[in-house]
C-alpha atoms as a PDB file:
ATOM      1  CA  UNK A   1      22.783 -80.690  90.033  1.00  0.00           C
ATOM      2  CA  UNK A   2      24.536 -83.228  87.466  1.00  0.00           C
ATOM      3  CA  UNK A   3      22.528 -81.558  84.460  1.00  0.00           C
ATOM      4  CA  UNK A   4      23.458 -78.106  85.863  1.00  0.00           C
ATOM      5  CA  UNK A   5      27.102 -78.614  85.586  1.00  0.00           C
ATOM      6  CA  UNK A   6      27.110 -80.433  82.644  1.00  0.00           C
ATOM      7  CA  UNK A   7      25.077 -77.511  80.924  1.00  0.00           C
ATOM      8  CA  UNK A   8      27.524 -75.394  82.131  1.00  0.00           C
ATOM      9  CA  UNK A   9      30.713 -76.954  81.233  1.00  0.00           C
ATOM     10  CA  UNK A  10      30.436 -76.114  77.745  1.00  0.00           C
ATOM     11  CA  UNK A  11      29.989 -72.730  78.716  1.00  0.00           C
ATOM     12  CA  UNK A  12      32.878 -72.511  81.386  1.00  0.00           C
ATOM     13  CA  UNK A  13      34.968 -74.163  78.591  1.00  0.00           C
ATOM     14  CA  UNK A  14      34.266 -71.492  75.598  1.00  0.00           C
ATOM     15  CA  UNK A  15      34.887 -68.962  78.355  1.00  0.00           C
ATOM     16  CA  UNK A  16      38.718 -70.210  78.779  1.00  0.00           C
ATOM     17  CA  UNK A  17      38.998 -70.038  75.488  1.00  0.00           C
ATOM     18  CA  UNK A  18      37.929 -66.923  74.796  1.00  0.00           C
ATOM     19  CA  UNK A  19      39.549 -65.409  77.619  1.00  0.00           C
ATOM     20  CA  UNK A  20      43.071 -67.040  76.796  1.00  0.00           C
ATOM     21  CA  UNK A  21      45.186 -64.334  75.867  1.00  0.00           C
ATOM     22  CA  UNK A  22      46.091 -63.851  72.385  1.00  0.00           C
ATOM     23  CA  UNK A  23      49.508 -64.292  70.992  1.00  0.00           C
ATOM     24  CA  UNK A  24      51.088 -60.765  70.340  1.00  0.00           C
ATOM     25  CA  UNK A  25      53.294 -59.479  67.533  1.00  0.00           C
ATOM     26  CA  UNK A  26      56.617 -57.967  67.991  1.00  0.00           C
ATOM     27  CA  UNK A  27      58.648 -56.734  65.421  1.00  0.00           C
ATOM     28  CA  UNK A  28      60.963 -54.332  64.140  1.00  0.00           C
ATOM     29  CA  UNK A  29      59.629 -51.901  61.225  1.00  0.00           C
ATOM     30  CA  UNK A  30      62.061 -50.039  58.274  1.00  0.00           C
ATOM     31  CA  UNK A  31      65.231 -48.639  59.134  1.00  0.00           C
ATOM     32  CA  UNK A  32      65.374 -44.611  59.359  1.00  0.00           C
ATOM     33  CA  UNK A  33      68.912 -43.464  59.102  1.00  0.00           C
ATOM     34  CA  UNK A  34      68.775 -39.811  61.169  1.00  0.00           C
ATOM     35  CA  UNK A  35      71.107 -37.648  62.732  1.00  0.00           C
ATOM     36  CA  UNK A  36      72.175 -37.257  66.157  1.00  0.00           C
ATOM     37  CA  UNK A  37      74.273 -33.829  66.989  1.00  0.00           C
ATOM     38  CA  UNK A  38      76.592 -34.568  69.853  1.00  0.00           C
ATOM     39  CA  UNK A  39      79.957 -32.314  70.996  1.00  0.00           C
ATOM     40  CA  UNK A  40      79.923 -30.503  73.966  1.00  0.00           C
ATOM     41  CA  UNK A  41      78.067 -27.601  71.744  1.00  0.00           C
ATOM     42  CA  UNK A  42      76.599 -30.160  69.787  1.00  0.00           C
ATOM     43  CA  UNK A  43      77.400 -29.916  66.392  1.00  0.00           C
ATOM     44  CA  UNK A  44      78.770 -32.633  65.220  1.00  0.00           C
ATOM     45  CA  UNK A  45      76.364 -34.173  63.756  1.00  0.00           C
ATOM     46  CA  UNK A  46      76.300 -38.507  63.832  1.00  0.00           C
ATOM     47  CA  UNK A  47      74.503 -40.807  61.504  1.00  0.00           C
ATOM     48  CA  UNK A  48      72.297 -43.630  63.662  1.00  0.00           C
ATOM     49  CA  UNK A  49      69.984 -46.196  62.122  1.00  0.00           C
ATOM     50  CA  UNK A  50      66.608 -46.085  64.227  1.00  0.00           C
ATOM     51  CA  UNK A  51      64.047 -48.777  63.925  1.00  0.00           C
ATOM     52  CA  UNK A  52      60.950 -48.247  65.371  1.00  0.00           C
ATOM     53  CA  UNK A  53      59.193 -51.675  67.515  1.00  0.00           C
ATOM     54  CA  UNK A  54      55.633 -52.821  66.563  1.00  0.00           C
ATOM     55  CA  UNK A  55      53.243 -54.517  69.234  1.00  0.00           C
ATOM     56  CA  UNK A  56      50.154 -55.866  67.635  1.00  0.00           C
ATOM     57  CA  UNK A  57      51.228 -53.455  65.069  1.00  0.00           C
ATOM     58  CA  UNK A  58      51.014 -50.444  66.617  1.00  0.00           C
ATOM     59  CA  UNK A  59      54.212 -48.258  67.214  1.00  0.00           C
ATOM     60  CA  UNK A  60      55.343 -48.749  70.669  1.00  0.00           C
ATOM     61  CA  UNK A  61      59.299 -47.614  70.798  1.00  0.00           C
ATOM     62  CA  UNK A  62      62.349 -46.127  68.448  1.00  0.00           C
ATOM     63  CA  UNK A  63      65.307 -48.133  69.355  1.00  0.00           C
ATOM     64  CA  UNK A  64      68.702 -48.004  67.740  1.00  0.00           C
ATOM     65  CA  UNK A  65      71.422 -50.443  67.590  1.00  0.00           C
ATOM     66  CA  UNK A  66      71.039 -54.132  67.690  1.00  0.00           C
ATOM     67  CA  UNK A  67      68.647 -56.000  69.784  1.00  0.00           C
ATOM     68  CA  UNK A  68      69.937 -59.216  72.046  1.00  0.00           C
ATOM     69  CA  UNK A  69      68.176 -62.639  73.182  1.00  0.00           C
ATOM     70  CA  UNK A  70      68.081 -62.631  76.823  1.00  0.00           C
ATOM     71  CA  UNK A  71      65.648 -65.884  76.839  1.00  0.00           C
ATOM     72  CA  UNK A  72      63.427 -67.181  74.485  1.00  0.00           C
ATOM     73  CA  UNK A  73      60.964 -65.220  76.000  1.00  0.00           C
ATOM     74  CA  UNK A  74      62.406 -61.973  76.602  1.00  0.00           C
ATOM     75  CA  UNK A  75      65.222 -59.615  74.360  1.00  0.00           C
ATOM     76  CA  UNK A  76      67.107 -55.878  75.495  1.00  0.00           C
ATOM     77  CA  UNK A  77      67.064 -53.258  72.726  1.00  0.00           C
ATOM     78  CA  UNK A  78      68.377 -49.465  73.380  1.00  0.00           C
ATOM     79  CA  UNK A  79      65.728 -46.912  72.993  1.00  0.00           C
ATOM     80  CA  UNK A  80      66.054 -43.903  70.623  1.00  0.00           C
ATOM     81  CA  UNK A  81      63.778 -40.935  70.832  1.00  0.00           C
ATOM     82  CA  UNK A  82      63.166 -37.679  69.277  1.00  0.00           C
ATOM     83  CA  UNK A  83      63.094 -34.563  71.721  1.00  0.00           C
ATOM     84  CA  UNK A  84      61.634 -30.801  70.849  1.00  0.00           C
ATOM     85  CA  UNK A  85      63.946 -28.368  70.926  1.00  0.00           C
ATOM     86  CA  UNK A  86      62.679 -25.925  69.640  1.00  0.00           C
ATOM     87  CA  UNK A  87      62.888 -22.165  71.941  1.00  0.00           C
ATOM     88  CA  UNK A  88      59.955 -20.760  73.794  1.00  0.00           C
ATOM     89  CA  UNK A  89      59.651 -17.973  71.235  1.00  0.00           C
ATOM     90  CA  UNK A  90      60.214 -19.226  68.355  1.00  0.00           C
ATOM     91  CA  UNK A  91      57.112 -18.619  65.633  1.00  0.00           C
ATOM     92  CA  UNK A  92      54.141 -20.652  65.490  1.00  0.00           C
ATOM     93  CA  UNK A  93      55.956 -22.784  68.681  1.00  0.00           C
ATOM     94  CA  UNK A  94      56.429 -25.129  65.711  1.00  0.00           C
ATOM     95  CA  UNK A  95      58.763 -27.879  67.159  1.00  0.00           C
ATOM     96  CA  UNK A  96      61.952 -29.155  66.190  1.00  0.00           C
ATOM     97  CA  UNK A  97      62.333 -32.391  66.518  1.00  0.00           C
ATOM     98  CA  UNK A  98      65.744 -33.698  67.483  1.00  0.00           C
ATOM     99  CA  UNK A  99      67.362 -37.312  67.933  1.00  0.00           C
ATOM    100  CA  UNK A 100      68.362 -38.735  71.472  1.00  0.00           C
ATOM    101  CA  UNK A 101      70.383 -42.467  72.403  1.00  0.00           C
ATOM    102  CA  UNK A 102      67.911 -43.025  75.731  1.00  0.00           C
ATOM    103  CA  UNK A 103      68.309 -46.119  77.672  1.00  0.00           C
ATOM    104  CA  UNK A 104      67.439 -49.819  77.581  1.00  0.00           C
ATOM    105  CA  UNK A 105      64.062 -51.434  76.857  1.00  0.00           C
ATOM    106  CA  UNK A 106      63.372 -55.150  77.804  1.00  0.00           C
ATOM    107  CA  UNK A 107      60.718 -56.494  76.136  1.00  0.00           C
ATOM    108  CA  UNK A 108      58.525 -59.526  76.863  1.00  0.00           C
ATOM    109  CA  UNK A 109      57.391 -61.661  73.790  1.00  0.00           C
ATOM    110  CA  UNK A 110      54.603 -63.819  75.867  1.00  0.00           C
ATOM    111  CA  UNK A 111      52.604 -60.427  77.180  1.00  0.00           C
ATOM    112  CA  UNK A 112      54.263 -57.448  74.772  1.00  0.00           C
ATOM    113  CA  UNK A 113      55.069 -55.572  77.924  1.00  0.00           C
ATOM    114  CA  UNK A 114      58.003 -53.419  77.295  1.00  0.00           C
ATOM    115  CA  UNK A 115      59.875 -51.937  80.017  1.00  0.00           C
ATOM    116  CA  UNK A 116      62.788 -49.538  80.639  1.00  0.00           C
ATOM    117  CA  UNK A 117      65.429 -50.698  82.555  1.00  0.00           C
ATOM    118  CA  UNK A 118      67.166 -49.116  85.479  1.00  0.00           C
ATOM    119  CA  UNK A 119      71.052 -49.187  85.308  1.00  0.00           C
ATOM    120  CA  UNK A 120      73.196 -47.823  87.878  1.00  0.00           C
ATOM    121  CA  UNK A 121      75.322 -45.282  86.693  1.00  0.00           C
ATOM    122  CA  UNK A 122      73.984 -45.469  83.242  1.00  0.00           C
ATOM    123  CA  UNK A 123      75.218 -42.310  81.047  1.00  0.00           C
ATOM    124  CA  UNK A 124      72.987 -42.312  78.132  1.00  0.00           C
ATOM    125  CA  UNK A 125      75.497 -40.617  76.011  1.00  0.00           C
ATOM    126  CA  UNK A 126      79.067 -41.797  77.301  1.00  0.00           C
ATOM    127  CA  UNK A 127      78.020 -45.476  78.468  1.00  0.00           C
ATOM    128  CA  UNK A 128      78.538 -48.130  75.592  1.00  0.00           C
ATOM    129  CA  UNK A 129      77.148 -51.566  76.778  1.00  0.00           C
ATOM    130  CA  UNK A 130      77.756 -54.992  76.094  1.00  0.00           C
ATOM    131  CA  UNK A 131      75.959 -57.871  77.203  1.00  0.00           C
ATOM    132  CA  UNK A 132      76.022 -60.967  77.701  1.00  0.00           C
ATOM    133  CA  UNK A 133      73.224 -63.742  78.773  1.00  0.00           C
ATOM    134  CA  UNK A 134      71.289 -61.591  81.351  1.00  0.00           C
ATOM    135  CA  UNK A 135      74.215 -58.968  82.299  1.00  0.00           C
ATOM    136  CA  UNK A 136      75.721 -55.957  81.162  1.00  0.00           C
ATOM    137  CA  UNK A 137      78.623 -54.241  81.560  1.00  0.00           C
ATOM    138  CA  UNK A 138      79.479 -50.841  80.544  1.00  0.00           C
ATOM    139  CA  UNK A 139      81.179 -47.678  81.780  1.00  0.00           C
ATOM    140  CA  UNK A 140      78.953 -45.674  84.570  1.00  0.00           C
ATOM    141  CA  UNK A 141      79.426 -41.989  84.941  1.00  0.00           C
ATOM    142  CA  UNK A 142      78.723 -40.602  88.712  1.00  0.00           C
ATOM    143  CA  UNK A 143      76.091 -37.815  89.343  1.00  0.00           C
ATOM    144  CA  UNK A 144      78.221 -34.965  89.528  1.00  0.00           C
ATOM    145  CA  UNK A 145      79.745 -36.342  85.842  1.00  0.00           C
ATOM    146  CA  UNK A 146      83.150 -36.398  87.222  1.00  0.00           C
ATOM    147  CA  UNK A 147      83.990 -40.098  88.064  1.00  0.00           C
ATOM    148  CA  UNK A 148      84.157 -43.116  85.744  1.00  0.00           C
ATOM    149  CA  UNK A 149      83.492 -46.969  87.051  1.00  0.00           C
ATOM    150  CA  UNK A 150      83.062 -50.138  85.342  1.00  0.00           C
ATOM    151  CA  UNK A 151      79.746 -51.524  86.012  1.00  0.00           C
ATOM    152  CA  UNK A 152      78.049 -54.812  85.356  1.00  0.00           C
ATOM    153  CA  UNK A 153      74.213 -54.733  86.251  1.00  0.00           C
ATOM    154  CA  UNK A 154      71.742 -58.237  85.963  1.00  0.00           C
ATOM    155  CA  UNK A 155      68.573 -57.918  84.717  1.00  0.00           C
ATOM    156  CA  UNK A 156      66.236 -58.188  88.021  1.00  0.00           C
ATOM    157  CA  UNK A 157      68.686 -56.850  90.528  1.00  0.00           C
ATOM    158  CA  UNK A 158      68.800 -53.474  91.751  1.00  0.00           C
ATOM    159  CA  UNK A 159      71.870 -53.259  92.804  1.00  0.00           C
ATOM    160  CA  UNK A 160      74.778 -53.548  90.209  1.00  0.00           C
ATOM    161  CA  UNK A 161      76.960 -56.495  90.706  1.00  0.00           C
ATOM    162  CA  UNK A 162      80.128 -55.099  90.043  1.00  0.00           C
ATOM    163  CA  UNK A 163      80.587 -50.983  90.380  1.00  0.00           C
ATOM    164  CA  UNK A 164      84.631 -50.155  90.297  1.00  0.00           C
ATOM    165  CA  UNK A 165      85.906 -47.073  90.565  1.00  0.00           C
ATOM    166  CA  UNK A 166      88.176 -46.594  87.083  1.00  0.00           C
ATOM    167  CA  UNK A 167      89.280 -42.994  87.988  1.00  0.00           C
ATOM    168  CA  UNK A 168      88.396 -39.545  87.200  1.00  0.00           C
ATOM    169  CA  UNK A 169      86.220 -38.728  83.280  1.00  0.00           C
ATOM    170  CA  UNK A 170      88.550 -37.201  81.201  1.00  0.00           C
ATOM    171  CA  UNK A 171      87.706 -33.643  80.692  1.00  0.00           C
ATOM    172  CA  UNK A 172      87.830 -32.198  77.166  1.00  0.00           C
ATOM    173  CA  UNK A 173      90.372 -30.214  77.534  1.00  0.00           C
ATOM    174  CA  UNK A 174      92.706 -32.905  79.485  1.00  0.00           C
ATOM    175  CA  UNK A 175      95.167 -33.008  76.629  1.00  0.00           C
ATOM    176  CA  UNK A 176      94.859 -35.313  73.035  1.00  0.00           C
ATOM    177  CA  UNK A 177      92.144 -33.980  70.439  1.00  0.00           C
ATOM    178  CA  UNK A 178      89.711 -32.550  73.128  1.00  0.00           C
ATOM    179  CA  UNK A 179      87.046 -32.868  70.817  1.00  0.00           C
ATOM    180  CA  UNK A 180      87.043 -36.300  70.860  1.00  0.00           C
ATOM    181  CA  UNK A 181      87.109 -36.738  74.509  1.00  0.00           C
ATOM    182  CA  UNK A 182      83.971 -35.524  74.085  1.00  0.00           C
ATOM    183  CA  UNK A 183      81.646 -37.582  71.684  1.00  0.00           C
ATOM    184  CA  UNK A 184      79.929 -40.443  72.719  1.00  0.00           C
ATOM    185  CA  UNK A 185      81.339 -43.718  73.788  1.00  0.00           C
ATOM    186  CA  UNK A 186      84.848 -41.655  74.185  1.00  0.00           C
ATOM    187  CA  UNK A 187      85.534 -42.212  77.341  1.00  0.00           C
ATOM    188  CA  UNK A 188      85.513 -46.499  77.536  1.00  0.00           C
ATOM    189  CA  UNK A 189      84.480 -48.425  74.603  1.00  0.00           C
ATOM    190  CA  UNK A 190      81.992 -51.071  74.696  1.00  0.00           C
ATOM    191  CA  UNK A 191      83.102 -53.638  77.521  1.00  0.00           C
ATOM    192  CA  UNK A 192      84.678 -57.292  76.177  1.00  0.00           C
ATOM    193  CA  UNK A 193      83.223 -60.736  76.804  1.00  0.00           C
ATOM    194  CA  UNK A 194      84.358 -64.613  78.099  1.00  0.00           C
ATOM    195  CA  UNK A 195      82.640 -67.591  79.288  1.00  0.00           C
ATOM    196  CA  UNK A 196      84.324 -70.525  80.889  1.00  0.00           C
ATOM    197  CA  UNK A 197      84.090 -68.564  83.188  1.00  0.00           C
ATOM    198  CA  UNK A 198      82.736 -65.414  82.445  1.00  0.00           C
ATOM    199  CA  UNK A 199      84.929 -62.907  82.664  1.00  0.00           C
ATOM    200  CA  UNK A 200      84.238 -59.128  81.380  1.00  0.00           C
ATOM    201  CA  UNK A 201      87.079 -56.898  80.098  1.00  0.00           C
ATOM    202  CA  UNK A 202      87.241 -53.112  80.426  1.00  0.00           C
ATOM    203  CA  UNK A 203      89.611 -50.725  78.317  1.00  0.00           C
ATOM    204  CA  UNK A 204      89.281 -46.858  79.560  1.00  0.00           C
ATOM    205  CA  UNK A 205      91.934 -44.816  77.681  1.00  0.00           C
ATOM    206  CA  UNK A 206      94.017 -47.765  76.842  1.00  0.00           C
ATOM    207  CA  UNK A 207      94.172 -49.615  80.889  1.00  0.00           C
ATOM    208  CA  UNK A 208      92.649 -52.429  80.863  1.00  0.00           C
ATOM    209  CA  UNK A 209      90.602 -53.877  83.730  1.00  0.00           C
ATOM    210  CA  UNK A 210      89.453 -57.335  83.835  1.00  0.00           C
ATOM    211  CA  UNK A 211      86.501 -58.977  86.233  1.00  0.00           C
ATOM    212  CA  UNK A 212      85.273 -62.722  86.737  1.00  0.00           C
ATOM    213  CA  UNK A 213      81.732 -62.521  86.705  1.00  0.00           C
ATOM    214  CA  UNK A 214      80.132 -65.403  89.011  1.00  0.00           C
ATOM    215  CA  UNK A 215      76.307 -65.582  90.041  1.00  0.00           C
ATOM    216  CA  UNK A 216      75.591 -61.951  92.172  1.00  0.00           C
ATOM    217  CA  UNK A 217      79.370 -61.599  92.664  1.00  0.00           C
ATOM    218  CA  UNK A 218      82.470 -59.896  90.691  1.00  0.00           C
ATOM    219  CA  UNK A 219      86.272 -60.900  91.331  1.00  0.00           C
ATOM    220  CA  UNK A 220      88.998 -58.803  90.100  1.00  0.00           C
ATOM    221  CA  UNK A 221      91.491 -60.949  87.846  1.00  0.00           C
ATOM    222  CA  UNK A 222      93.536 -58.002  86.655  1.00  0.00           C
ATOM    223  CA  UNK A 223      93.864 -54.135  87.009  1.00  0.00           C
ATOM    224  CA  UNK A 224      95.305 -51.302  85.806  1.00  0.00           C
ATOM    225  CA  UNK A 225      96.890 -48.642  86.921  1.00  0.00           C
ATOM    226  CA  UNK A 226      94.617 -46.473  89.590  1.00  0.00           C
ATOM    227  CA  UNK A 227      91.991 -49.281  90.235  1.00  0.00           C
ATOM    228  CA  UNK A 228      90.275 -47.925  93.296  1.00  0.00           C
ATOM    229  CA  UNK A 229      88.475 -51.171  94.413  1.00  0.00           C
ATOM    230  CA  UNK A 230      84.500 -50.852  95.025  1.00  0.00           C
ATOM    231  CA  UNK A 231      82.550 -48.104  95.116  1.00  0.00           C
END
């Protein structure tokens, strides 16, 4: 029985070894500057710098904008994707490809698994984020498009740990240059950030809004006018 095992500790050993996973390779590839047509009739058209992410060298995602450190392990990066819109009879059904902002990835360094995050409210074209350690705050737009809130969301939770009602989206037409109460990131501007404690700023058309930020839990510190309490 001895000499069996020690003939087959060797074995057992090169078998660890070989079924260890390997260490994968993230990374970022070359910078494509393309345009994104937004407007309510979309055409105005908006330069964005899309990088496309490498596993193990092979193309995985298009994000755009900068990525952030969550951990050491594990970093957030907004995903940018190319849509056909091209008409059901147009000749040869030859597609034309045009550029979306899509959501968030998270991606894992130790096991190159990338994922897309969930965010309440998320509006892929209004909602500017900002973020901070393993939260982030942005500006969520209801179903029905007609209701802002200020939303901060933690990676791992489902349910968003602040959602405040910030009033009604301003519609296009609701007075001011209309059309740009209509391009992206009009309607609230990427969220501001504190620590010691953290605190999150919010600044829809000019009121600002201001939260302490504090494990699962939100505390309102100032308000504007027409805070509506939570949602």
């Amino acid at each position: 029985m001895r000499n069996f095992l020690r003939a087959l500790s060797p074995l057992l050993l090169v078998g660890l070894l070989f079924g260890a996973g390997k260490p994968h390779v993230i990374g970022f590839g070359k910078t494509i500057s393309a345009k994104w047509l937004v407007g309510a009739d979309e055409s105005h058209p908006v330069e964005i710098k899309v990088r496309p992410l490498y596993i193990d060298t092979r193309l995985k995602e298009f994000t755009v904008g900068p990525s952030h450190d969550v951990t050491d392990h594990l970093f957030v990066v907004r995903r940018a994707f190319r849509l056909n819109d091209a008409l059901p009879d147009q000749r040869n059904n030859a597609p034309i490809w045009q550029w979306e902002r899509g959501g968030w990835l998270l991606v894992d360094r130790v096991s190159g698994h990338v994922s897309q995050l969930a965010l309440p409210e998320f509006d892929t074209y209004y909602s500017a984020s900002s973020w901070y350690r393993d939260y982030v705050a942005y500006c969520g737009v209801s179903d029905d498009g007609e209701k802002l809130y200020a939303v901060v969301a933690q990676i791992g939770q489902r349910k968003a740990i602040l959602k405040k009602s910030l009033g009604p989206v301003a519609a296009p037409d609701a007075g001011g240059d209309s059309a740009k109460d209509d391009l992206p990131d009009s309607q609230c501007p990427a969220p501001s950030w504190e620590r010691q404690p953290a605190r999150v700023t919010f600044v829809p058309k000019g009121k600002a809004f201001t939260y302490s930020i504090r494990g699962h839990d939100a505390e309102v510190l100032t308000a504007g006018d027409g805070e509506q309490g939570t949602e």
